[in-house]
Protein backbone atom coordinates (compact mmCIF):
# COMPACT_ATOMS: atom_id res chain seq x y z
CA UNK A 1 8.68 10.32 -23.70
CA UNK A 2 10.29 11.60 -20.15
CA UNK A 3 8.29 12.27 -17.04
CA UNK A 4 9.29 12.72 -13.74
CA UNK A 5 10.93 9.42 -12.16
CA UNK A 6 11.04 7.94 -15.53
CA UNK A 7 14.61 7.19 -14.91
CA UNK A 8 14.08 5.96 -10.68
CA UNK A 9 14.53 2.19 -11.13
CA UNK A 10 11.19 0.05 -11.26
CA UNK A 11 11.46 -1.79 -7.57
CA UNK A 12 10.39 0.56 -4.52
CA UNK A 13 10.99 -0.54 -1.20
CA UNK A 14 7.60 -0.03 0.68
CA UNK A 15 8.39 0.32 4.60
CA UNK A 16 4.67 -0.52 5.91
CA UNK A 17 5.24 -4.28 5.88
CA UNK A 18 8.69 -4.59 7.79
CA UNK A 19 9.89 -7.53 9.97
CA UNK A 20 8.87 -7.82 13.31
CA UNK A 21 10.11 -9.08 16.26
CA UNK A 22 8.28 -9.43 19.39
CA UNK A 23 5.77 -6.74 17.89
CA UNK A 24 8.37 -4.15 16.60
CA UNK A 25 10.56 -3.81 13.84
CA UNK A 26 13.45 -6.08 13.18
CA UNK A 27 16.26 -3.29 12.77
CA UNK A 28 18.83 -5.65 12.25
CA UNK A 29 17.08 -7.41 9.57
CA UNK A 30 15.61 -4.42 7.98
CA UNK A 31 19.19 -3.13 7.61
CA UNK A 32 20.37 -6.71 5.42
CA UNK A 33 17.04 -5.81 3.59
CA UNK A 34 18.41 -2.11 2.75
CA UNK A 35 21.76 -2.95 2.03
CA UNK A 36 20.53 -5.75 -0.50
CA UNK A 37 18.50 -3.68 -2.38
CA UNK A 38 21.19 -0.46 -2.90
CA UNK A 39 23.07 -3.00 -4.24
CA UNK A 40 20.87 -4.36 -6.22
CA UNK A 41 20.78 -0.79 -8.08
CA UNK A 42 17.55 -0.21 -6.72
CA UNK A 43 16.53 3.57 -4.85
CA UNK A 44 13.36 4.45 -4.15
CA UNK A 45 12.35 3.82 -0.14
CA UNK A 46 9.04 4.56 1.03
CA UNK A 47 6.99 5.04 4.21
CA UNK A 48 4.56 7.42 6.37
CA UNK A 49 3.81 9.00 9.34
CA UNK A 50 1.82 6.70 10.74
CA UNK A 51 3.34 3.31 9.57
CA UNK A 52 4.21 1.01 12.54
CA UNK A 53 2.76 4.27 14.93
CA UNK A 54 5.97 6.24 14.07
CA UNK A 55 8.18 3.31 13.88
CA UNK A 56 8.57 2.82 9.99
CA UNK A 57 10.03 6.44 10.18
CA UNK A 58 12.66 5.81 12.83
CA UNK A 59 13.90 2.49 11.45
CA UNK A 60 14.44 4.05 8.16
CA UNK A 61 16.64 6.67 9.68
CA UNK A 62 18.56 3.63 11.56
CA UNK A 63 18.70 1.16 8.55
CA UNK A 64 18.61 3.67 6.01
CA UNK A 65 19.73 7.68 6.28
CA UNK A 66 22.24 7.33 8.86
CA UNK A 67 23.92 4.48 6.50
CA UNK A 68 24.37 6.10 3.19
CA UNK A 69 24.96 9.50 1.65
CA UNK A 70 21.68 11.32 0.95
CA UNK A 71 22.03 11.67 -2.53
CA UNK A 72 22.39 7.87 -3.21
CA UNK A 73 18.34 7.37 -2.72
CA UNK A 74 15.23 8.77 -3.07
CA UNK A 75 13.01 8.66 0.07
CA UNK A 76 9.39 9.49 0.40
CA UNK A 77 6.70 9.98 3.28
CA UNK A 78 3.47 10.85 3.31
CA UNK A 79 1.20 13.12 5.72
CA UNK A 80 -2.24 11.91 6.93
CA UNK A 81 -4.24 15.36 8.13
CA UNK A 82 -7.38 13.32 8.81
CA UNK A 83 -5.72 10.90 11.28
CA UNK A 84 -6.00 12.82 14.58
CA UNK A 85 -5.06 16.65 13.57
CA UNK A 86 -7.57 18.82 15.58
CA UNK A 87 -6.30 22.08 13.42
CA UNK A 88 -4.12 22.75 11.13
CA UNK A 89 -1.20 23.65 13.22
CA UNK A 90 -1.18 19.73 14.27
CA UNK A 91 -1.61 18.72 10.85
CA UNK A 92 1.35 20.49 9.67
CA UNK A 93 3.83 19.41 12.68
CA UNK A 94 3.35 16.09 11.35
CA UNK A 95 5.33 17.15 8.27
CA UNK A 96 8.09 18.73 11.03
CA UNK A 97 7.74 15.33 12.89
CA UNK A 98 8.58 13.07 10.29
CA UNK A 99 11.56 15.52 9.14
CA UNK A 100 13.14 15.07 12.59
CA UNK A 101 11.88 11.41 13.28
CA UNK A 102 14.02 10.06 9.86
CA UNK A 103 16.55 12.58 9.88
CA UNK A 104 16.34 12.75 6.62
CA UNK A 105 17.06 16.52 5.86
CA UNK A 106 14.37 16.84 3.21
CA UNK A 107 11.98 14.02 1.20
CA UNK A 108 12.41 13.25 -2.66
CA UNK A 109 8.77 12.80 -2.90
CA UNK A 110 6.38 14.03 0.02
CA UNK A 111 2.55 13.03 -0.22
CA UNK A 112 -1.00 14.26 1.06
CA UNK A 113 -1.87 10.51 2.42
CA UNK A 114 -4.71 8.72 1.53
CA UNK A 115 -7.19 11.67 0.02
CA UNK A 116 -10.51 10.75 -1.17
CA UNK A 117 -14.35 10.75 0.66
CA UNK A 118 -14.08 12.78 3.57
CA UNK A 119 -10.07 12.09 4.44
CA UNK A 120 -9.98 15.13 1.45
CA UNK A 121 -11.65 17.29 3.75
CA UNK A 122 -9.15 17.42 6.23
CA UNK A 123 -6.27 18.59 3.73
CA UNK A 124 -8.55 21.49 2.65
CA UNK A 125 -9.93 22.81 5.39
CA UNK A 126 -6.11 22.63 7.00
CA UNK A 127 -4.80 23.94 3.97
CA UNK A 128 -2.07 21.39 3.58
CA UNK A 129 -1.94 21.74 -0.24
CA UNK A 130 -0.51 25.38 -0.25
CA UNK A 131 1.62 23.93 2.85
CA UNK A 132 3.40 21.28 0.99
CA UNK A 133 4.14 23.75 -1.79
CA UNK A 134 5.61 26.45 0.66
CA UNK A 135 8.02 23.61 1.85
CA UNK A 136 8.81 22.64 -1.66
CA UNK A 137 9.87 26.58 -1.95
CA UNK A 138 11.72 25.83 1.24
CA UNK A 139 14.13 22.88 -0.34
CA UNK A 140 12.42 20.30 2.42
CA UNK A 141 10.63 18.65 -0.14
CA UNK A 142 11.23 18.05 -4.11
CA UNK A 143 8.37 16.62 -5.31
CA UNK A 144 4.92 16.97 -4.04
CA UNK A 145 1.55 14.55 -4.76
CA UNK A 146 -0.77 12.25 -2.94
CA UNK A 147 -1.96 9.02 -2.45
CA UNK A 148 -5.57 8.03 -3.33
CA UNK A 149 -7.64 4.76 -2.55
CA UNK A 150 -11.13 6.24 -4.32
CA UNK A 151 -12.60 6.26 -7.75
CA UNK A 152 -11.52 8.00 -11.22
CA UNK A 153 -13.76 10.53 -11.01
CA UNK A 154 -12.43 11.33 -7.21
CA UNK A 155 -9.13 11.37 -8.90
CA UNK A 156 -10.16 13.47 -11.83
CA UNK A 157 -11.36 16.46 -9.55
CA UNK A 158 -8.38 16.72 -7.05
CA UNK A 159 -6.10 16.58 -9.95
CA UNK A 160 -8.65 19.55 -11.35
CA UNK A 161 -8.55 21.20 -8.56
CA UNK A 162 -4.58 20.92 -7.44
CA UNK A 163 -2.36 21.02 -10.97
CA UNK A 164 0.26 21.78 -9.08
CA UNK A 165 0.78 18.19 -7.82
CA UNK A 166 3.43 16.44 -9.56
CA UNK A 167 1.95 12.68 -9.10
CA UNK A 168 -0.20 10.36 -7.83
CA UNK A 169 0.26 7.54 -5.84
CA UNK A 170 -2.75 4.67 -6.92
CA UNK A 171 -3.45 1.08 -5.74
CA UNK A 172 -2.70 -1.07 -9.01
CA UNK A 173 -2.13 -4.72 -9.60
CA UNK A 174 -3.92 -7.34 -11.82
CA UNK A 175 -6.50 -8.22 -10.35
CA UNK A 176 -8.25 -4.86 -9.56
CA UNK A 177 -7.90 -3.39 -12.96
CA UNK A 178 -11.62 -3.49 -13.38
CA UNK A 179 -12.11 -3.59 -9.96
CA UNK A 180 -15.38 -1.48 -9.34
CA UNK A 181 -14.60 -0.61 -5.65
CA UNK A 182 -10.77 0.45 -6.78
CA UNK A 183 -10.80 0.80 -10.42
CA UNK A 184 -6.98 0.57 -11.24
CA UNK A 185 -7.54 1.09 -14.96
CA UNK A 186 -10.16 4.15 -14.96
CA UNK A 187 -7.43 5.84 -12.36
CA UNK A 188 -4.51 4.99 -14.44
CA UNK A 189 -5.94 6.66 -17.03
CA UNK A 190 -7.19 9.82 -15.42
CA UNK A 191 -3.76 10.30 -14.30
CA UNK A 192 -2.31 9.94 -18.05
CA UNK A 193 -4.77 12.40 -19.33
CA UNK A 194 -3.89 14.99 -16.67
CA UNK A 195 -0.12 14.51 -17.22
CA UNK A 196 0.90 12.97 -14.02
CA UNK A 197 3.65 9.96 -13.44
CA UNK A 198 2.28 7.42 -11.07
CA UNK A 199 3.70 5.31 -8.09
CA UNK A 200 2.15 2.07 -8.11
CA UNK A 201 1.27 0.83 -4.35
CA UNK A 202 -0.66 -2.82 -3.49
CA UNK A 203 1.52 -4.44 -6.68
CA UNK A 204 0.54 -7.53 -5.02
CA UNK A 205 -2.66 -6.40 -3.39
CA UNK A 206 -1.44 -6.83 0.35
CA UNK A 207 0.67 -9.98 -0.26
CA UNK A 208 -2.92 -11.85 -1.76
CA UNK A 209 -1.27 -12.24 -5.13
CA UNK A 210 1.80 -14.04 -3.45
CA UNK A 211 -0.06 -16.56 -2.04
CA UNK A 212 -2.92 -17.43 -4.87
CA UNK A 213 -5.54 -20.08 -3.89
CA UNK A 214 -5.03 -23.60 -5.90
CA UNK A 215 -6.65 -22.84 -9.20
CA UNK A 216 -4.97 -19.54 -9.44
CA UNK A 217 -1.60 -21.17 -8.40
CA UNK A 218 -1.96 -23.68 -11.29
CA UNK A 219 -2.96 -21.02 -13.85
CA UNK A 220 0.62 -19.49 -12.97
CA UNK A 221 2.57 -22.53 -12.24
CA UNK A 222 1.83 -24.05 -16.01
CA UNK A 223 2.26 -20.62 -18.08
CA UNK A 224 5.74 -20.96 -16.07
CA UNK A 225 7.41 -23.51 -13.68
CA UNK A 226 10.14 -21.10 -12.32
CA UNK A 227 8.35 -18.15 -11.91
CA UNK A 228 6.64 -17.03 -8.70
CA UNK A 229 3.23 -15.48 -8.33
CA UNK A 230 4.37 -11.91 -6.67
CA UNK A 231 6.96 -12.02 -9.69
CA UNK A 232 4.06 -12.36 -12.20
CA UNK A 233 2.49 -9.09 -10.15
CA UNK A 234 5.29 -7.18 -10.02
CA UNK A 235 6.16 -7.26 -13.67
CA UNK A 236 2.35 -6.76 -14.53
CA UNK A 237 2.48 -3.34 -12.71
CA UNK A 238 6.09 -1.87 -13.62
CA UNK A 239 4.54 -3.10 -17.61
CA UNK A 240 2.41 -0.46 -17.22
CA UNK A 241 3.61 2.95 -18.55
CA UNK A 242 4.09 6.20 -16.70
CA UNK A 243 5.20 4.56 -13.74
CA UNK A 244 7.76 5.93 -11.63
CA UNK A 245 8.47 3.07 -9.42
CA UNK A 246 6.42 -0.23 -7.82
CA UNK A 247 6.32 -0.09 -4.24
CA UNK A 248 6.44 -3.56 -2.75
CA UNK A 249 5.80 -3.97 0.95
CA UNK A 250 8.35 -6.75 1.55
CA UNK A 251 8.60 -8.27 5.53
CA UNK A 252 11.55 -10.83 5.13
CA UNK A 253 14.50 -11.70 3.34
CA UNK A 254 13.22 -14.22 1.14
CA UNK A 255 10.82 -11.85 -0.28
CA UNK A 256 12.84 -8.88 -0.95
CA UNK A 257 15.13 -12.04 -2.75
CA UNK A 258 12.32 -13.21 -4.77
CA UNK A 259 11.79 -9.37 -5.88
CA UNK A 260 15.47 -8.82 -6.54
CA UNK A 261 15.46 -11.54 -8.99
CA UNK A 262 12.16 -10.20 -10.91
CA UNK A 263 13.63 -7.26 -11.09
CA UNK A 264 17.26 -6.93 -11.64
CA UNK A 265 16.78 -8.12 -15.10
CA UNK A 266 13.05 -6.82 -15.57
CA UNK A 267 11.19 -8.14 -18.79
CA UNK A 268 7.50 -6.47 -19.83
CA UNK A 269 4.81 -8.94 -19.89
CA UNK A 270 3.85 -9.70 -23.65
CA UNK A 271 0.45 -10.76 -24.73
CA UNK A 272 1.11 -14.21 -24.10
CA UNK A 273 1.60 -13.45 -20.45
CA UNK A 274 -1.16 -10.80 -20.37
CA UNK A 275 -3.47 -13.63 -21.46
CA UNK A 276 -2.28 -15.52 -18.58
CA UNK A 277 -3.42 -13.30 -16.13
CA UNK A 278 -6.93 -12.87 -17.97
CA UNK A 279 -7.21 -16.49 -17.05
CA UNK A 280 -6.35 -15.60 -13.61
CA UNK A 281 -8.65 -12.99 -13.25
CA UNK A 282 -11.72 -14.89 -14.32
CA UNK A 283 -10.56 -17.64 -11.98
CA UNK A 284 -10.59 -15.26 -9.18
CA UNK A 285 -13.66 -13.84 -9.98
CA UNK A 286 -15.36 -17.41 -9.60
CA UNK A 287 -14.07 -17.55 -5.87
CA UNK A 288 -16.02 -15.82 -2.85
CA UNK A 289 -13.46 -13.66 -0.29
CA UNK A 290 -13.57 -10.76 1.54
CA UNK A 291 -10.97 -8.04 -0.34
CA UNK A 292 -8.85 -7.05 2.65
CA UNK A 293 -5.68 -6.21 2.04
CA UNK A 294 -4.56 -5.59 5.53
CA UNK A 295 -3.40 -1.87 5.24
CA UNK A 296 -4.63 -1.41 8.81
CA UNK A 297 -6.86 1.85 8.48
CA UNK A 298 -9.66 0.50 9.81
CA UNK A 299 -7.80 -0.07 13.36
CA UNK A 300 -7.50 3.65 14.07
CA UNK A 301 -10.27 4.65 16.34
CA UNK A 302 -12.61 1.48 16.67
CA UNK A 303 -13.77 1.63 20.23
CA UNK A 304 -13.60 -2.15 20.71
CA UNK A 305 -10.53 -2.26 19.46
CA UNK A 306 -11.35 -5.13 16.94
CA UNK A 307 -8.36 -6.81 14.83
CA UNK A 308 -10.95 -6.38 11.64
CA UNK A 309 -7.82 -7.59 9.08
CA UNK A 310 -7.04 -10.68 10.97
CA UNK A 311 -10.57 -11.62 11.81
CA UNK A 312 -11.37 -11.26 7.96
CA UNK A 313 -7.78 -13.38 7.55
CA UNK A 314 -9.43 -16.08 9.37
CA UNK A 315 -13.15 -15.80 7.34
CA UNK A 316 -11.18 -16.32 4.51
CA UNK A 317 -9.34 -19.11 5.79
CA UNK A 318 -12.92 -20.52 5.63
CA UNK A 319 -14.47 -18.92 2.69
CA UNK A 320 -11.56 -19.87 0.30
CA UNK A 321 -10.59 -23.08 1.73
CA UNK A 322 -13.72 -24.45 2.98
CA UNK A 323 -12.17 -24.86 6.07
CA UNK A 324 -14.31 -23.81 9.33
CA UNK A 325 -12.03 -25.47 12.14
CA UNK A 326 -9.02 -23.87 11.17
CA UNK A 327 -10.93 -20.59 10.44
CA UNK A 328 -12.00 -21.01 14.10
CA UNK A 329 -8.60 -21.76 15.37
CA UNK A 330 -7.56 -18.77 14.06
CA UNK A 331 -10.16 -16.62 15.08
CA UNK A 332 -10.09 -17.53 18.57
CA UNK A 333 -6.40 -16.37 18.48
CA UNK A 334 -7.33 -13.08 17.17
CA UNK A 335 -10.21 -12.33 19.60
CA UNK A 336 -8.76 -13.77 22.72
CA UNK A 337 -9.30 -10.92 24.21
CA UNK A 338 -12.75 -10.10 23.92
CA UNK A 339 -12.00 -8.46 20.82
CA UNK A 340 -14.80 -10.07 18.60
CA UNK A 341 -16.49 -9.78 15.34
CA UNK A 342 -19.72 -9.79 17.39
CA UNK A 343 -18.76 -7.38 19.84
CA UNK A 344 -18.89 -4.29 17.10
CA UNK A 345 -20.91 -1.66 17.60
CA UNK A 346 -21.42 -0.51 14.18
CA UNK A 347 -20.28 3.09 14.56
CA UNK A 348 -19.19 2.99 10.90
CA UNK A 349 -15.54 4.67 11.51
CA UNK A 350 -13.88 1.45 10.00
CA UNK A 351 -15.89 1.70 6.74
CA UNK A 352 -15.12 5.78 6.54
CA UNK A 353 -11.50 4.88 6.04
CA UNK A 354 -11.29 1.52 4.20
CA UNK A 355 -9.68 1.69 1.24
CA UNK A 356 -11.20 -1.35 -0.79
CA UNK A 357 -14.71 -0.15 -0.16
CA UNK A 358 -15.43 -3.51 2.25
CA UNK A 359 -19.05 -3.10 3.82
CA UNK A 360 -17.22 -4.21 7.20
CA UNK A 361 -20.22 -4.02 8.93
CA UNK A 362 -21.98 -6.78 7.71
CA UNK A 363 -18.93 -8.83 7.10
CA UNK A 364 -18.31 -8.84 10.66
CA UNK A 365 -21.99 -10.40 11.42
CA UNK A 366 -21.32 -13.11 8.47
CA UNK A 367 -18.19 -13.74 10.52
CA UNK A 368 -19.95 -13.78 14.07
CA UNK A 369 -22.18 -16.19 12.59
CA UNK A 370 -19.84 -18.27 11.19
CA UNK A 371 -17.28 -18.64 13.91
CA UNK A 372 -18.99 -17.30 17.53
């Protein structure tokens, strides 16, 4: 059965997660990372106005668009009207800033970024929806959708409402399948029933599912020796059918190596492999974390300007591990500069825009507790 992207190879390249050195993108290394995966046979580039504040968007134009003909990729970008537009004019120059920032001439696949609670309300009231379509009529963009971190019924009424959107990007991987908070099946589904191909983002659920805590690891390491744990995510996703592509946020070398290899030759899980990961997700059920992925959102506008993923990095640290002095050691790293857990003054902005539903709030006292 054909759907859009049904012939786009299974391995996006996601650019939120690029190297860094010093605090800004590794061009030079980003560029080995382009040129090995064109030549692994693989297309599909993606990235967003805001990634890296602007950054993401230049380096692909220096890695990426100035490198290769046009035709020989598909790249996609995504708008974000509720990050800072005061009116719609502003919200709509971000689609005319991206254009010129990557250079890219037009985008494969353009996306309303991040709708759901009251980020939605931003793309109405701005009327970006009728906007992407009038530059779709203008040959800057090919293929319009949008990106969602909210619930199935969320899903079901903006794809209601806007039947014009071609697909969805949704956060999907294995262990959020019957995740209340993101609830990858119930999505997956609403999407199938209103006819749209999907672009699976958070494969590996921020890079968690590459680095699995012991009894996860051992689950995975006797089912198969050889095979890594992002490998076992990866296929898990692009298993799943009306998929488009599987973004994969790689930052090095090694990693975009490891997904080369998973890919190239890509098998389906069967049910002897889906069982596998049933065991996994009961053993991750048994084990107490907080769920951040480290997509950053939360960053945007907190007065205090607390490092909320990299505090909750380090009450992990301890959670998981049972560790408290190297939860500490990390900590104090993070908050060096007066930048604490404690120091929040619980304006709620972080919560409005996380995407895996984390009461941040409180975590942030259970963390002052534990670590001030």
């Amino acid at each position: 059965m054909g759907y859009l992207g049904k012939d786009i190879p299974k391995l996006g390249f996601g650019l939120m997660r690029l190297p860094l050195v010093e605090k800004r993108i590794d061009i030079e290394q980003t560029k080995t990372m382009v040129d090995r995966f064109l030549a692994a046979g693989f297309t599909y580039f993606d990235t967003a106005y805001g990634y890296n504040n602007g950054e993401s968007e230049a380096a692909a134009k220096v890695a990426l668009i100035d490198r290769y003909p046009r035709e020989s990729f598909q790249f996609a970008t995504k708008l974000p009207a509720w990050a800072g537009a005061k009116d719609a004019d502003e919200a709509k120059q971000m689609f005319f800033t991206s254009l010129e920032r990557t250079g890219a001439g037009y985008f494969d696949f353009y996306l309303l970024h991040n709708c759901g609670a009251e980020r939605t309300r931003a793309f109405d009231e701005f009327g970006m929806w009728d906007f992407v379509l009038e530059q779709r009529e203008r040959g800057l963009i090919r293929h319009v959708g949008f990106s969602l971190h909210d619930t199935a019924e969320v899903l079901d009424d903006l794809l209601a409402r806007h039947p014009e959107m071609e697909f969805v990007q949704l956060q999907v991987n294995y262990a959020d399948m019957d995740n209340p908070a993101v609830q990858s099946a119930r999505c997956l589904e609403v999407a199938k029933r209103h006819g749209k191909p999907v672009i699976v983002m958070e494969p590996v659920k921020g890079g968690l599912l590459a680095r699995p805590l012991p009894p996860v690891a051992k689950i995975l390491s006797e089912a198969d020796p050889h095979a890594s744990p992002a490998s076992w995510a990866l296929r898990f996703a692009a298993s799943l059918d009306n998929v488009i592509t599987v973004l994969s946020g790689m930052s090095s070398i090694d990693q975009m190596e490891d997904n080369l290899v998973t890919m190239a030759e890509f098998r389906p899980l069967v049910d002897a492999e889906h069982a596998v990961l049933e065991k996994v997700r009961d053993a991750l059920g048994a084990i107490e974390s907080i769920p951040c992925t480290n997509c950053g959102y939360c960053l945007e506008g907190c007065p205090r300007g607390i490092p909320v993923p990299s505090i909750f990095g380090a009450m992990n640290q301890y959670l998981v591990f049972d560790s408290l002095e190297p939860g500490k050691s990390f900590y104090g790293l993070y908050t060096r500069n007066g930048n604490t857990a404690g120091s929040c003054t619980e304006c709620g902005q972080c919560e409005s825009v996380c995407p895996q539903h984390i009461g941040i709030m409180q975590e942030l006292r259970r963390t002052a507790a534990a670590f001030e």
